[in-house]
Protein backbone atom coordinates (compact mmCIF):
# COMPACT_ATOMS: atom_id res chain seq x y z
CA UNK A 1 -40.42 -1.71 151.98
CA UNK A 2 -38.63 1.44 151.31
CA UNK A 3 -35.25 2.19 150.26
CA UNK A 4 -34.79 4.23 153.64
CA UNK A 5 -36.02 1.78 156.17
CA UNK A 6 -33.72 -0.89 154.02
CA UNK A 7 -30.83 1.23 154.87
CA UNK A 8 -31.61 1.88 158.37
CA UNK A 9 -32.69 -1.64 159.29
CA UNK A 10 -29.11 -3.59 157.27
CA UNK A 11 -26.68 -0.79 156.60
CA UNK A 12 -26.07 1.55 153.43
CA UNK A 13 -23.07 -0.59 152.55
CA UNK A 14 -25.62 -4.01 152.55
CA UNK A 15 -28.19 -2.43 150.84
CA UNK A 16 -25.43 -1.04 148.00
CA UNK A 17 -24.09 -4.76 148.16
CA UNK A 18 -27.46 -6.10 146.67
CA UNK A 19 -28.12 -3.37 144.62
CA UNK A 20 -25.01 -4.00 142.52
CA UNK A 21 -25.85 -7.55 142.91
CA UNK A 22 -29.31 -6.95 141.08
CA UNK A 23 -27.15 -4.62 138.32
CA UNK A 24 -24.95 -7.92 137.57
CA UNK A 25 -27.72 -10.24 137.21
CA UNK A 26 -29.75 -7.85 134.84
CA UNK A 27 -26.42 -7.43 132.49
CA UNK A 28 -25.80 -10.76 132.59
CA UNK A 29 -29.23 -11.86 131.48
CA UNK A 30 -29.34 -9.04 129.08
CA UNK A 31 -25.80 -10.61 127.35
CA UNK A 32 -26.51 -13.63 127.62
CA UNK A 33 -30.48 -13.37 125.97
CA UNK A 34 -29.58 -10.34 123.33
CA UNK A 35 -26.03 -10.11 123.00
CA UNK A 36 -24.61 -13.97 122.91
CA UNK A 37 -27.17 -14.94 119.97
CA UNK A 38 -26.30 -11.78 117.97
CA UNK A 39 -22.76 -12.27 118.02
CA UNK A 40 -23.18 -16.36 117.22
CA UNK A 41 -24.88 -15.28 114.19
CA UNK A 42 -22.28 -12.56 113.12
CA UNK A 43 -19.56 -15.43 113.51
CA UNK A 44 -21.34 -17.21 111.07
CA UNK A 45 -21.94 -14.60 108.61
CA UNK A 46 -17.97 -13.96 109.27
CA UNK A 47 -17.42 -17.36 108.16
CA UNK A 48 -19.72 -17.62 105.05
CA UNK A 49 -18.10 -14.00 103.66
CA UNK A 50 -14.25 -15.32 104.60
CA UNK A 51 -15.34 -18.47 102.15
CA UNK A 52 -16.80 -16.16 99.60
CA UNK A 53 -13.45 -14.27 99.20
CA UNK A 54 -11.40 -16.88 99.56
CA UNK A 55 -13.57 -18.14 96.27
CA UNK A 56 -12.73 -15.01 94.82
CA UNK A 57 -9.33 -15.02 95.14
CA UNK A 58 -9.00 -18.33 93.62
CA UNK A 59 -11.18 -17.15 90.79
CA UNK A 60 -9.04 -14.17 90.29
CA UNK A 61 -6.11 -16.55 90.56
CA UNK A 62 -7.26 -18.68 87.53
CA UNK A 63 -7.97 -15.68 85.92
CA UNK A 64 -4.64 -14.21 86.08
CA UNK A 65 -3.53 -17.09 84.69
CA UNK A 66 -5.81 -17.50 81.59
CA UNK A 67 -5.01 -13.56 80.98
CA UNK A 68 -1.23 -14.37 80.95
CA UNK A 69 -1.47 -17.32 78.58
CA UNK A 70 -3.68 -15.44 76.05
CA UNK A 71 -1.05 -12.57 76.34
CA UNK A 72 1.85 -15.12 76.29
CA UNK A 73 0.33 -16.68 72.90
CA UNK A 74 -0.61 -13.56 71.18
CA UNK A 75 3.34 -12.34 71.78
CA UNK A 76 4.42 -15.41 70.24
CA UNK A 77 1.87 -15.96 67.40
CA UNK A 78 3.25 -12.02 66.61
CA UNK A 79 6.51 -12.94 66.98
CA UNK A 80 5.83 -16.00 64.12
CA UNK A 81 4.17 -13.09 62.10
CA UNK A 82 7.23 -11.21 62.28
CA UNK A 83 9.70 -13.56 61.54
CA UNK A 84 7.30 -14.73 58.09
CA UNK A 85 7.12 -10.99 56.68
């Protein structure tokens, strides 16, 4: 059948109707088969990298610590060196 005897025979309106009809069930198959999957796996990936800095952060944390104690004793073992001179 042709587009022109669809319109003729139900109306341009009907004929529109399932057109757009068609368009909605080709985007919706298209998110749900390409789209849906894709963004699943970048939620994961999202996940894993938000663990991996929050790793880091407690690594820097520790590390900020250690740097402050080793600063903390060498002002105080200078400090002893001071006062025995």
């Amino acid at each position: 059948m042709d587009i022109v005897d669809l319109v003729q025979k139900f109306g341009f309106p009907t004929v529109m109707v399932m057109g757009l009809g068609y368009f909605v069930f080709f985007v919706w198959q298209t998110i749900t088969k390409t789209i849906d999957p894709s963004v699943n796996e970048m939620k994961k990936t999202i996940i894993r990298l938000t663990d991996q800095l929050r790793l880091l952060d407690q690594d820097m944390i520790r590390l900020k610590e250690k740097v402050d104690t080793v600063v903390k004793l060498k002002e105080q073992n200078d400090a002893k060196r001071k006062k025995q001179s």
